[in-house]
ModelCIF file with pLDDT and N, C-alpha, C, O atoms, coordinates in Angstrom:
data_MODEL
#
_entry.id   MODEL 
#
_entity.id                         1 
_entity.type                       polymer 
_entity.pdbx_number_of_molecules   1 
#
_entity_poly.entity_id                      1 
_entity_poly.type                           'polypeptide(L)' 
_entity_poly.nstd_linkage                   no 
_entity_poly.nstd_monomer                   no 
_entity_poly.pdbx_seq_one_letter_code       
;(UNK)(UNK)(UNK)(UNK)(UNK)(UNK)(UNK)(UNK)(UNK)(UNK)(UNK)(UNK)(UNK)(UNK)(UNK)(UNK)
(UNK)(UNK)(UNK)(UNK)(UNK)(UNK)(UNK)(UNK)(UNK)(UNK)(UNK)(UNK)(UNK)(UNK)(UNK)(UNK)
(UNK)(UNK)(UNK)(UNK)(UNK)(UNK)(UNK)(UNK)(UNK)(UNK)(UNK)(UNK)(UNK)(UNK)(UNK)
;
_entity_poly.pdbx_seq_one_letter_code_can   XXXXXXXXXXXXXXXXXXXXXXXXXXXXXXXXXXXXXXXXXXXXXXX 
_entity_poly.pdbx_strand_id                 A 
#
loop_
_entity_poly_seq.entity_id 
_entity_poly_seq.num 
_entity_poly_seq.mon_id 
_entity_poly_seq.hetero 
1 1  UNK n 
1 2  UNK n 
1 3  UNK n 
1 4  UNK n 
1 5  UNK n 
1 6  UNK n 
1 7  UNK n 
1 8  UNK n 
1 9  UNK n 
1 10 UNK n 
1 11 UNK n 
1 12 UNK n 
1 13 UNK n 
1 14 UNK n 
1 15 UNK n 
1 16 UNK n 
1 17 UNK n 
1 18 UNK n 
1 19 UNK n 
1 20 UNK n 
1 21 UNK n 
1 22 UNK n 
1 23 UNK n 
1 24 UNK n 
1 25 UNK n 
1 26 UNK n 
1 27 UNK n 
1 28 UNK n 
1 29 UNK n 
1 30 UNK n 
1 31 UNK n 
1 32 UNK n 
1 33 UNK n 
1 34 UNK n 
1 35 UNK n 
1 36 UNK n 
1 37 UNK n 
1 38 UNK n 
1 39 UNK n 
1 40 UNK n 
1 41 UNK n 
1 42 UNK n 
1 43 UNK n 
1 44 UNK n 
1 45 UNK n 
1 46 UNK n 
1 47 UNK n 
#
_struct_asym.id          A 
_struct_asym.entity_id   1 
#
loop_
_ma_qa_metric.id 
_ma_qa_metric.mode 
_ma_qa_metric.name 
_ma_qa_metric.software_group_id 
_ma_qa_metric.type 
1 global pLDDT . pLDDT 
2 local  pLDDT . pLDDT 
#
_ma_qa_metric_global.metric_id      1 
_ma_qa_metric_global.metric_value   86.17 
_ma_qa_metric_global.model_id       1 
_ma_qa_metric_global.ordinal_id     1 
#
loop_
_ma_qa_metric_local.label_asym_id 
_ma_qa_metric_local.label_comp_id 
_ma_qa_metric_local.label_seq_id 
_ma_qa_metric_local.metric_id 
_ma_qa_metric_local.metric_value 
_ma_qa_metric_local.model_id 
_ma_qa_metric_local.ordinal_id 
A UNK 1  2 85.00 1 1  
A UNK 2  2 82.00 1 2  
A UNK 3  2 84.00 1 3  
A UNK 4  2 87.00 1 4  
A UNK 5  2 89.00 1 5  
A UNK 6  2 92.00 1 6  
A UNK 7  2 91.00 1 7  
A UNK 8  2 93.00 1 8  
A UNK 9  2 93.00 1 9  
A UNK 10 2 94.00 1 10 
A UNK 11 2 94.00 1 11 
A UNK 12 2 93.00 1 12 
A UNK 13 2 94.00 1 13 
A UNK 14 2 94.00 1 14 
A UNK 15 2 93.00 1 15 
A UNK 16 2 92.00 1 16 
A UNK 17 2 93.00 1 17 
A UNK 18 2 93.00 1 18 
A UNK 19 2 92.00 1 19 
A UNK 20 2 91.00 1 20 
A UNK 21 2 93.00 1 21 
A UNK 22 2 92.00 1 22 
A UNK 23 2 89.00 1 23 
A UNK 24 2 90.00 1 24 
A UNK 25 2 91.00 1 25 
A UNK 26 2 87.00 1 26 
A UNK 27 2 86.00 1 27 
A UNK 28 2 87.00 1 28 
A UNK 29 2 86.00 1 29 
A UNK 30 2 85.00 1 30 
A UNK 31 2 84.00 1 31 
A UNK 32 2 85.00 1 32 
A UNK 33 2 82.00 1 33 
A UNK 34 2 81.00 1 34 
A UNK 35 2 81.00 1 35 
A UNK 36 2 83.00 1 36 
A UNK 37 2 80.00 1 37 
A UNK 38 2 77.00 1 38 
A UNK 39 2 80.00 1 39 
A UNK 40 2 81.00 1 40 
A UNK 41 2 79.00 1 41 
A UNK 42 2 79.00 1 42 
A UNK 43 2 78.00 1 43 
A UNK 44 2 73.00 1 44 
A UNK 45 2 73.00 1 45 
A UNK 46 2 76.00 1 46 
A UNK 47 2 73.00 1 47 
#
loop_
_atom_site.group_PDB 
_atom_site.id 
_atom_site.type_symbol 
_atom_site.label_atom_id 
_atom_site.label_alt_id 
_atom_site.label_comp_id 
_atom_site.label_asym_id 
_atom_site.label_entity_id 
_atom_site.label_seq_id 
_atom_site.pdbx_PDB_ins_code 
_atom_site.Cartn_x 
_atom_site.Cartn_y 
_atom_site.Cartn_z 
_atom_site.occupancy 
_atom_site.B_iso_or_equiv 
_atom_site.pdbx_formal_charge 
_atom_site.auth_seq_id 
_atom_site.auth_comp_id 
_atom_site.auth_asym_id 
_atom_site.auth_atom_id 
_atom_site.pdbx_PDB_model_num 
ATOM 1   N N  . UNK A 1 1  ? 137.221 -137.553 40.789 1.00 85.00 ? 1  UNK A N  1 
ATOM 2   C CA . UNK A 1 1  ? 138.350 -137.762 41.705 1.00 85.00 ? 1  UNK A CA 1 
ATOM 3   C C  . UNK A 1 1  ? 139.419 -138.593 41.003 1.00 85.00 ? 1  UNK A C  1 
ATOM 4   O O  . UNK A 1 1  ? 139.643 -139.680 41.536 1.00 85.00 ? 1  UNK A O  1 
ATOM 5   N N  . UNK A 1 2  ? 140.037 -138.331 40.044 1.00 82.00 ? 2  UNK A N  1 
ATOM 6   C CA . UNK A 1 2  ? 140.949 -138.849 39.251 1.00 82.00 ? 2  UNK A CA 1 
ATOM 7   C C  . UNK A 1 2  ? 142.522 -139.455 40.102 1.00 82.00 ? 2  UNK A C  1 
ATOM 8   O O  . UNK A 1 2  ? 143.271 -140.347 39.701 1.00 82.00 ? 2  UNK A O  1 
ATOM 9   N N  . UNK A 1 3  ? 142.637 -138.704 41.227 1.00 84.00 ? 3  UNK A N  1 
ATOM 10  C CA . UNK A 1 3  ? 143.679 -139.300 42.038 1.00 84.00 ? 3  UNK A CA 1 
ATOM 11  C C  . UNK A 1 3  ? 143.188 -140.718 43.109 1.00 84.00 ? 3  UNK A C  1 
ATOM 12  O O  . UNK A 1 3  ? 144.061 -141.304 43.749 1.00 84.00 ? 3  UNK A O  1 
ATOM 13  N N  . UNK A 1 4  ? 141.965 -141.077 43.179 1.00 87.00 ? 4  UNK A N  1 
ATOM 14  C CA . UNK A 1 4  ? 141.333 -142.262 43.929 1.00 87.00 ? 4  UNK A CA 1 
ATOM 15  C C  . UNK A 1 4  ? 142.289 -143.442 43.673 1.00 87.00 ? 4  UNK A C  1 
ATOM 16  O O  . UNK A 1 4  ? 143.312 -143.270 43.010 1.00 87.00 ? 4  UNK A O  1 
ATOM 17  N N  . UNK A 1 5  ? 142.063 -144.267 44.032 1.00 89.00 ? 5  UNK A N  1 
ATOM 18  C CA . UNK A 1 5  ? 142.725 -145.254 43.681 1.00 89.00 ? 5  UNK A CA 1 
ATOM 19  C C  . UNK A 1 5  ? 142.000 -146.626 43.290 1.00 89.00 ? 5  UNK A C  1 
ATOM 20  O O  . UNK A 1 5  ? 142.390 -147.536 42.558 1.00 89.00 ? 5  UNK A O  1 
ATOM 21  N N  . UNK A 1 6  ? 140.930 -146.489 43.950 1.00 92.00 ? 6  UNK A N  1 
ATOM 22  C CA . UNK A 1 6  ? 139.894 -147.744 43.646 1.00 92.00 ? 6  UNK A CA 1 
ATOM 23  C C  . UNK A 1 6  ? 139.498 -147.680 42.208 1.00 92.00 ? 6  UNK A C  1 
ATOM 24  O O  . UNK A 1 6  ? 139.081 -148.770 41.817 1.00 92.00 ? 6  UNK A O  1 
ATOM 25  N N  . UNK A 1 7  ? 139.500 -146.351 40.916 1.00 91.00 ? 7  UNK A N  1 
ATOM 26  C CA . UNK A 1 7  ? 139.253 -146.575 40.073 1.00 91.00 ? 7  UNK A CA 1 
ATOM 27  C C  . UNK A 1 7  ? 140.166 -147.250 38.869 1.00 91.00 ? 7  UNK A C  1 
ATOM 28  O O  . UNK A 1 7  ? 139.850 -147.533 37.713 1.00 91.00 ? 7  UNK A O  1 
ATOM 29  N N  . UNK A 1 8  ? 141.089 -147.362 39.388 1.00 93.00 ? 8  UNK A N  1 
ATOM 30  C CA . UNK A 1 8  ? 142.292 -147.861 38.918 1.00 93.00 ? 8  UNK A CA 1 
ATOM 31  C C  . UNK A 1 8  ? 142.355 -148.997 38.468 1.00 93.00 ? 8  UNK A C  1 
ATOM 32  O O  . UNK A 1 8  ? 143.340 -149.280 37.786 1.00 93.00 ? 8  UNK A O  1 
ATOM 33  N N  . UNK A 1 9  ? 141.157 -150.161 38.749 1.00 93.00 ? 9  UNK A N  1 
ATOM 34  C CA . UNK A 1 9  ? 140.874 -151.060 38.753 1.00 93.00 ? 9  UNK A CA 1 
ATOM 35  C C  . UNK A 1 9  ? 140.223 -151.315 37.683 1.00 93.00 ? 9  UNK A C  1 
ATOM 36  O O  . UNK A 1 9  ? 140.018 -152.469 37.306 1.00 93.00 ? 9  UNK A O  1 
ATOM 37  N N  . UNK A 1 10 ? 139.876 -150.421 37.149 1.00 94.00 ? 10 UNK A N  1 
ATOM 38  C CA . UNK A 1 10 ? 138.826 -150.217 35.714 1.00 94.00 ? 10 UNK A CA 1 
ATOM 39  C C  . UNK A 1 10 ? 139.268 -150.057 34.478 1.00 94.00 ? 10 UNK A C  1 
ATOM 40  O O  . UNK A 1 10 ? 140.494 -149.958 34.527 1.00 94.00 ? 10 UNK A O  1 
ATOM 41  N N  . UNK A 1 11 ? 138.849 -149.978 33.327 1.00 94.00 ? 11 UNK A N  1 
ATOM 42  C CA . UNK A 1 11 ? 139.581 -150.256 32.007 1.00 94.00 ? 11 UNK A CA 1 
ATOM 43  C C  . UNK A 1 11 ? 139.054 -148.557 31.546 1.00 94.00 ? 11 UNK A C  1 
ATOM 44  O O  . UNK A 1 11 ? 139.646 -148.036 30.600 1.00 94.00 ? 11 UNK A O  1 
ATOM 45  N N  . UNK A 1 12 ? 138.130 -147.905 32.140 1.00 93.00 ? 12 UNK A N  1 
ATOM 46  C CA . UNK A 1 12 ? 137.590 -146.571 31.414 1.00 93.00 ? 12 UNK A CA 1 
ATOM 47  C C  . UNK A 1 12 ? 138.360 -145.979 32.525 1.00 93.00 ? 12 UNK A C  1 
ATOM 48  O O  . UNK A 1 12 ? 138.778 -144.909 32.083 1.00 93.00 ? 12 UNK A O  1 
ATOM 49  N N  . UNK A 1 13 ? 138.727 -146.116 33.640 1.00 94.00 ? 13 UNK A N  1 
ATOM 50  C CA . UNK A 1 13 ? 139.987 -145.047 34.322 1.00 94.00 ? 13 UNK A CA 1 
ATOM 51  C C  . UNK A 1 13 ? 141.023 -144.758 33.276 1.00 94.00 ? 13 UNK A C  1 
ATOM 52  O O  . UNK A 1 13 ? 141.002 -143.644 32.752 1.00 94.00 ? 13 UNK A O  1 
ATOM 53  N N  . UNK A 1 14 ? 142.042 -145.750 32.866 1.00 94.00 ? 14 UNK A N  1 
ATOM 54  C CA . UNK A 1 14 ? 142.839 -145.445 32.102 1.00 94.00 ? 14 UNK A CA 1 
ATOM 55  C C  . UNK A 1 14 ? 142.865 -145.023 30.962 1.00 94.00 ? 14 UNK A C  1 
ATOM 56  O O  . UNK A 1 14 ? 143.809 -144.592 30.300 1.00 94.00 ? 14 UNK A O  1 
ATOM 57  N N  . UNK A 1 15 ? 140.926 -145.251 30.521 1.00 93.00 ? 15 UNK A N  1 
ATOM 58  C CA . UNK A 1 15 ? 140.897 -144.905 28.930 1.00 93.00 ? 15 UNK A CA 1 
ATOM 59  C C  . UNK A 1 15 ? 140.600 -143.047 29.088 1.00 93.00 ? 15 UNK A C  1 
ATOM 60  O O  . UNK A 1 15 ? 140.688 -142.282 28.127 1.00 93.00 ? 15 UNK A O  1 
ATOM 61  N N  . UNK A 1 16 ? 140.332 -142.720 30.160 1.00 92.00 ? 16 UNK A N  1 
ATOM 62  C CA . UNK A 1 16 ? 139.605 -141.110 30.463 1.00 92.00 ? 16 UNK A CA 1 
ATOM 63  C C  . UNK A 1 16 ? 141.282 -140.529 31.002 1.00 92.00 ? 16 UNK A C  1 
ATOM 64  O O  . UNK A 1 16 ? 141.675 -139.362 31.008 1.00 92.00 ? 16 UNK A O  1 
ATOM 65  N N  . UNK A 1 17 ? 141.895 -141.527 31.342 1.00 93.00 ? 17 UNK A N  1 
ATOM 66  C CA . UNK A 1 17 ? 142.910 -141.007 31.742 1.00 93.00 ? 17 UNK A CA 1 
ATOM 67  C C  . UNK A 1 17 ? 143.943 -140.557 30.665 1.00 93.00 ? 17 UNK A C  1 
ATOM 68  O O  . UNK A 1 17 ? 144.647 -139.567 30.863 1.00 93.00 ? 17 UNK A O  1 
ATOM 69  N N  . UNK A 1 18 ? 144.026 -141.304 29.511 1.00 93.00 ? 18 UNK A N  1 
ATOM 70  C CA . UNK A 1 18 ? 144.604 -141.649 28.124 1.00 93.00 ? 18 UNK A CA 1 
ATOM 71  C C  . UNK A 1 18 ? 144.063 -140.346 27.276 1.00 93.00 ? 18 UNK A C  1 
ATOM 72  O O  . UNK A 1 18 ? 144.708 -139.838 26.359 1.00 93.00 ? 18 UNK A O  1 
ATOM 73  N N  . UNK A 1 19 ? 142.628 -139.832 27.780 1.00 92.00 ? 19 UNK A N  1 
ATOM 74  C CA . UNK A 1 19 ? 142.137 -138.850 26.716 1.00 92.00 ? 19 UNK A CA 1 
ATOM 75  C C  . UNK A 1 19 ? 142.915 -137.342 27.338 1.00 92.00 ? 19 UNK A C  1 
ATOM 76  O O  . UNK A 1 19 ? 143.539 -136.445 26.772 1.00 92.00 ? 19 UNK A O  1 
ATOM 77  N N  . UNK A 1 20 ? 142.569 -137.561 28.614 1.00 91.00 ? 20 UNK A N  1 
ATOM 78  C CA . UNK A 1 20 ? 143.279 -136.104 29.120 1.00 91.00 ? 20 UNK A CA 1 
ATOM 79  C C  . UNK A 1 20 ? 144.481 -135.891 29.043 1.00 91.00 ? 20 UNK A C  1 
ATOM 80  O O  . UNK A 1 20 ? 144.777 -134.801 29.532 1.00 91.00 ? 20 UNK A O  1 
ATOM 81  N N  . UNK A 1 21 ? 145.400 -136.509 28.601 1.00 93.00 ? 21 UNK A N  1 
ATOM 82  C CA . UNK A 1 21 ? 146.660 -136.826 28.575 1.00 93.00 ? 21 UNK A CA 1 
ATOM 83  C C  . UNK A 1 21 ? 147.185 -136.236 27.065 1.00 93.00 ? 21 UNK A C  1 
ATOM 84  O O  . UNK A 1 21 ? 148.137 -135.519 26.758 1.00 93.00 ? 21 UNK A O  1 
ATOM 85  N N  . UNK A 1 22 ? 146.075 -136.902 26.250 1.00 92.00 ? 22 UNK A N  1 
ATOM 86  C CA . UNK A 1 22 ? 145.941 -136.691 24.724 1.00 92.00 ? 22 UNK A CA 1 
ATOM 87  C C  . UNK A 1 22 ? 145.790 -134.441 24.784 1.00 92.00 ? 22 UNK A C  1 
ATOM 88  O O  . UNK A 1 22 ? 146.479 -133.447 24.553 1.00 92.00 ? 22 UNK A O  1 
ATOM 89  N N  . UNK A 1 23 ? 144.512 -134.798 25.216 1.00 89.00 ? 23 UNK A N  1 
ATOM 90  C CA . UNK A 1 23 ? 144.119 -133.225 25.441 1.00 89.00 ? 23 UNK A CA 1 
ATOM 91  C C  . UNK A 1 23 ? 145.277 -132.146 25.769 1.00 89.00 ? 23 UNK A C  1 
ATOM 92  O O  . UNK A 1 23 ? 145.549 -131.104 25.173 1.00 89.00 ? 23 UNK A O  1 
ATOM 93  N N  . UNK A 1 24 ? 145.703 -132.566 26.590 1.00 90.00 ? 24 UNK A N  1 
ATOM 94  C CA . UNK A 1 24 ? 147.210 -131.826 27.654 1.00 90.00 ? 24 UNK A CA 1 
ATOM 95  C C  . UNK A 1 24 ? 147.734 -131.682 26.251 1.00 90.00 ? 24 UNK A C  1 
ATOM 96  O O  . UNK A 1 24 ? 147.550 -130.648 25.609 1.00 90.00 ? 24 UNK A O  1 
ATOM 97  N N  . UNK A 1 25 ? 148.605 -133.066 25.616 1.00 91.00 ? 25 UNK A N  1 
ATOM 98  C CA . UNK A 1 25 ? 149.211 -132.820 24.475 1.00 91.00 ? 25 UNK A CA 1 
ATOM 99  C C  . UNK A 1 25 ? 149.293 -131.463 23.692 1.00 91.00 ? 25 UNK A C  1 
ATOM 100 O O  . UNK A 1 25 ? 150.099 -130.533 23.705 1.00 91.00 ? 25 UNK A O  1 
ATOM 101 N N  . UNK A 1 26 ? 147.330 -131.907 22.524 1.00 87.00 ? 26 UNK A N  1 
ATOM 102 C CA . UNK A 1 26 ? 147.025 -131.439 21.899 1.00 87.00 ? 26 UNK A CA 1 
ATOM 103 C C  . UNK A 1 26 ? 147.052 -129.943 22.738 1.00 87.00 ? 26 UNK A C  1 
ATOM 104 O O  . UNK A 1 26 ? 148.177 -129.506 22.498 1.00 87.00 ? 26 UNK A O  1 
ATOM 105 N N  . UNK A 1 27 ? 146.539 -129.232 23.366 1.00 86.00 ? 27 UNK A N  1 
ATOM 106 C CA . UNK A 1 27 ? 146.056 -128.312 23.876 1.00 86.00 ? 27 UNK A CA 1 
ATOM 107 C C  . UNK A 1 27 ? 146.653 -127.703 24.783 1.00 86.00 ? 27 UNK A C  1 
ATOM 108 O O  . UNK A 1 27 ? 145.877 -127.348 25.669 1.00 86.00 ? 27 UNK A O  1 
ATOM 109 N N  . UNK A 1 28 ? 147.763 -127.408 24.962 1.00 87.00 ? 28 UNK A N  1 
ATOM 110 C CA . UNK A 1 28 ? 148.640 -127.401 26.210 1.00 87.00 ? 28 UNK A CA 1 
ATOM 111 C C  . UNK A 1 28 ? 148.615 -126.405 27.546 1.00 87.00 ? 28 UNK A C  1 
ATOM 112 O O  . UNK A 1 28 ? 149.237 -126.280 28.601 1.00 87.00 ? 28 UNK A O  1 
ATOM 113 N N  . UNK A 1 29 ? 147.281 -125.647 26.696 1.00 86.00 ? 29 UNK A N  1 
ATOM 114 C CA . UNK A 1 29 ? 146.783 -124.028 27.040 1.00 86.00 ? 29 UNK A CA 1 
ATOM 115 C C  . UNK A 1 29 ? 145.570 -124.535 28.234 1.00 86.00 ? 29 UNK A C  1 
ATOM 116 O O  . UNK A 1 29 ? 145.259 -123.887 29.233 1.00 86.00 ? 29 UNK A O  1 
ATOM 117 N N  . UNK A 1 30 ? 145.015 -125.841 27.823 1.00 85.00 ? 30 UNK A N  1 
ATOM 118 C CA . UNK A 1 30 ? 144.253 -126.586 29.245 1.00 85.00 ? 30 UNK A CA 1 
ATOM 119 C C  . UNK A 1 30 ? 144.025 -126.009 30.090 1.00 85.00 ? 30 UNK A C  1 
ATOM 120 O O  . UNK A 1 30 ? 143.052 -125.352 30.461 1.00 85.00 ? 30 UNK A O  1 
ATOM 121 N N  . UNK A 1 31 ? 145.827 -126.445 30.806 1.00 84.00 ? 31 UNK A N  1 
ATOM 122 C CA . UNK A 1 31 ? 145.847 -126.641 31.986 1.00 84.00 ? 31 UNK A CA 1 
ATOM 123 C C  . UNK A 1 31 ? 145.504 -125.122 33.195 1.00 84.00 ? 31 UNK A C  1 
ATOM 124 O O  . UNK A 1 31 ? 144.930 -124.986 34.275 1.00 84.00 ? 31 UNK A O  1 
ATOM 125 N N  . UNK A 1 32 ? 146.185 -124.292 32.306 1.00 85.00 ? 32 UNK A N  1 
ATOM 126 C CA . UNK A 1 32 ? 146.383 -123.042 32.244 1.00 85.00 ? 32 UNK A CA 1 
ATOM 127 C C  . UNK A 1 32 ? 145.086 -122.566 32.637 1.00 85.00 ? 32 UNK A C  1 
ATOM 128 O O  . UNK A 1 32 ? 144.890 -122.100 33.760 1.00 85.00 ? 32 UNK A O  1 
ATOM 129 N N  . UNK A 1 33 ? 144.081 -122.677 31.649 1.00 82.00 ? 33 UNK A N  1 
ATOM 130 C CA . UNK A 1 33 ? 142.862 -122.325 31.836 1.00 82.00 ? 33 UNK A CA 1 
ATOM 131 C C  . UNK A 1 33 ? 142.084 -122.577 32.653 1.00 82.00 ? 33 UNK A C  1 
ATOM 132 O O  . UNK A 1 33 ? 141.216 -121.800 33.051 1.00 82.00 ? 33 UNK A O  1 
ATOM 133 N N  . UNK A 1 34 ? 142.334 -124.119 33.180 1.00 81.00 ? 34 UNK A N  1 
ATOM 134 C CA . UNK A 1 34 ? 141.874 -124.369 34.576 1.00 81.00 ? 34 UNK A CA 1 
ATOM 135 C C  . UNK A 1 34 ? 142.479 -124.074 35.945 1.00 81.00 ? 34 UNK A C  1 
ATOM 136 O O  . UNK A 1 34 ? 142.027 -124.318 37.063 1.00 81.00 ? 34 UNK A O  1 
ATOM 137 N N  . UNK A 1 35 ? 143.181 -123.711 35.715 1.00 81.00 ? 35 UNK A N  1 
ATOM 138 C CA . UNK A 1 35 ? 143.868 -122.530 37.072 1.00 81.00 ? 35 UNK A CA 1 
ATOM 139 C C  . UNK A 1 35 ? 143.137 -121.454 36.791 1.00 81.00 ? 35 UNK A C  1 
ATOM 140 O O  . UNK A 1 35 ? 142.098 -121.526 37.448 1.00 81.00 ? 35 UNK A O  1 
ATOM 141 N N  . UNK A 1 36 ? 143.173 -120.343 36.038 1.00 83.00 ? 36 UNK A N  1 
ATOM 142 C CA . UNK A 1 36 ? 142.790 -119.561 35.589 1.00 83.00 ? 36 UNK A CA 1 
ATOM 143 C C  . UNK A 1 36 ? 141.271 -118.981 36.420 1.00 83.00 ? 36 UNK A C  1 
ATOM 144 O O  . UNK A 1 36 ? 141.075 -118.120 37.278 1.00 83.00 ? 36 UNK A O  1 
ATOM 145 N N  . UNK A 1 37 ? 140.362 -119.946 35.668 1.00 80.00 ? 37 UNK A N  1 
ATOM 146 C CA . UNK A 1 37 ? 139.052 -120.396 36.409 1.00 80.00 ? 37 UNK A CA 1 
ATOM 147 C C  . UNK A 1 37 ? 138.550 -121.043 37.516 1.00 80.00 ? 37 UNK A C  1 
ATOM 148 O O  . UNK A 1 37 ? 137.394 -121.355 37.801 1.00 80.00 ? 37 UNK A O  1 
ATOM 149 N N  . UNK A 1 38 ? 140.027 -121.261 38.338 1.00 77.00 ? 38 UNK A N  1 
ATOM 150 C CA . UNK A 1 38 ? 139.564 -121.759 39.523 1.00 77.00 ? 38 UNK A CA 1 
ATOM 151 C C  . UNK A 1 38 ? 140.298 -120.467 40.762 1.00 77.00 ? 38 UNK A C  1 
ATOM 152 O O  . UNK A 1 38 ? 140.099 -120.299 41.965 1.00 77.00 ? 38 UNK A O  1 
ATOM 153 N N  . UNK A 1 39 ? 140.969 -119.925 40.001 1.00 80.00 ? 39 UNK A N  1 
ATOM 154 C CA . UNK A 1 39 ? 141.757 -118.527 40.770 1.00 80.00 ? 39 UNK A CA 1 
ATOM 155 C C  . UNK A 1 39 ? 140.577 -117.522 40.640 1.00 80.00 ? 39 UNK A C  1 
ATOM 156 O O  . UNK A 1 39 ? 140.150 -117.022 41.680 1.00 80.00 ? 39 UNK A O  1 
ATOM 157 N N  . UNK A 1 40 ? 140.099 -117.236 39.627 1.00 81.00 ? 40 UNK A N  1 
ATOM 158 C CA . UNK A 1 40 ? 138.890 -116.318 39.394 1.00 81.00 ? 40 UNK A CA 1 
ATOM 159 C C  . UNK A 1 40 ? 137.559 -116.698 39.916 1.00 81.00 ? 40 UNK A C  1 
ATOM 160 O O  . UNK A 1 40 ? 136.681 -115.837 39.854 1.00 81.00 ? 40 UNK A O  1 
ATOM 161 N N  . UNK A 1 41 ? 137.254 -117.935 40.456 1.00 79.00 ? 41 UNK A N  1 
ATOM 162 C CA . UNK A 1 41 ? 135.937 -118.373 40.840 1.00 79.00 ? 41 UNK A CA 1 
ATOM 163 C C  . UNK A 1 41 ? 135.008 -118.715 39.513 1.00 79.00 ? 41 UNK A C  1 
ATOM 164 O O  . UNK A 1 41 ? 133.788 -118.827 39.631 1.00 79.00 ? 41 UNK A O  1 
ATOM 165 N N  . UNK A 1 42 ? 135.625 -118.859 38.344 1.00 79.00 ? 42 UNK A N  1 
ATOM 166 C CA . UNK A 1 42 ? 134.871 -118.731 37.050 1.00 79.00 ? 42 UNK A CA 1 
ATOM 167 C C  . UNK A 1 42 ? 133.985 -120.631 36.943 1.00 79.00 ? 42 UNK A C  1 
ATOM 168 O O  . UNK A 1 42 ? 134.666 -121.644 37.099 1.00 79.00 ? 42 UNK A O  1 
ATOM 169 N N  . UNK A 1 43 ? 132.680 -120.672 36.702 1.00 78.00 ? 43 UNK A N  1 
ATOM 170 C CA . UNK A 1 43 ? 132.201 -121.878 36.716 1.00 78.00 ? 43 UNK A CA 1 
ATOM 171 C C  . UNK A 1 43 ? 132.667 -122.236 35.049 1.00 78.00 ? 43 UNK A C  1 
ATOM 172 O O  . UNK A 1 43 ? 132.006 -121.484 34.334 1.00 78.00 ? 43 UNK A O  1 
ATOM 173 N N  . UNK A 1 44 ? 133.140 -122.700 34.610 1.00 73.00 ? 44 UNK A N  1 
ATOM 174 C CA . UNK A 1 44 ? 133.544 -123.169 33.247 1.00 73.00 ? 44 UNK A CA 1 
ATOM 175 C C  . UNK A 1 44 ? 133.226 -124.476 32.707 1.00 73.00 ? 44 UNK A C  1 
ATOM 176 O O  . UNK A 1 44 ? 133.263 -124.779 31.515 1.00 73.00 ? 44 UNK A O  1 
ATOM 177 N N  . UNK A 1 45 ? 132.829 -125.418 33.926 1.00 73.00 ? 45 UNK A N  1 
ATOM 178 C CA . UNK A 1 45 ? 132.657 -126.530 33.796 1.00 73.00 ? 45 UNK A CA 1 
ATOM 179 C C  . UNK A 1 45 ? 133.653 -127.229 33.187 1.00 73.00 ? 45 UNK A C  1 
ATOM 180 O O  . UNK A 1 45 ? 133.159 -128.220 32.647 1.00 73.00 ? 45 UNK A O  1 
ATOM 181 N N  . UNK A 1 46 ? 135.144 -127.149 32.984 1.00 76.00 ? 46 UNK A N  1 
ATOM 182 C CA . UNK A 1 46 ? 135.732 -127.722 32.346 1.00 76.00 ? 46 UNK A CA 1 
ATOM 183 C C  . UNK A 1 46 ? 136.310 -128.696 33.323 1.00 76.00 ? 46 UNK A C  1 
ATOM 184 O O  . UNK A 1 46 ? 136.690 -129.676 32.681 1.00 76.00 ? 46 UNK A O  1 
ATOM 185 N N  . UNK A 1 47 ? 136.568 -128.866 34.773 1.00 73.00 ? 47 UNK A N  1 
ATOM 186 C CA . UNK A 1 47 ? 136.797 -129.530 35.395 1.00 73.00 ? 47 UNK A CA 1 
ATOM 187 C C  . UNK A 1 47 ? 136.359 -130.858 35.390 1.00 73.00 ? 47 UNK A C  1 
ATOM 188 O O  . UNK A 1 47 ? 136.734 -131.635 36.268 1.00 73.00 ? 47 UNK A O  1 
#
């Protein structure tokens, strides 16, 4: 649940938050893919 707010409080929220951010960057095709697999019903586990 990355939109919570109580985790916000934590130093590994922002550091998990910092990696996906990185990822998005690097990878920009992501995000894409997780629509993709959530329009198709596909379990990908990438969520």
């Amino acid at each position: 649940m990355p939109s919570a707010s109580v985790p916000m409080l934590s130093i590994s929220h922002w550091a998990l938050q910092l990696i996906d951010a990185i990822v998005l960057i690097a990878w920009p095709d992501t995000l894409q893919y997780t629509q993709i697999a959530t329009a198709f019903g596909i379990d990908s586990g990438l969520p």
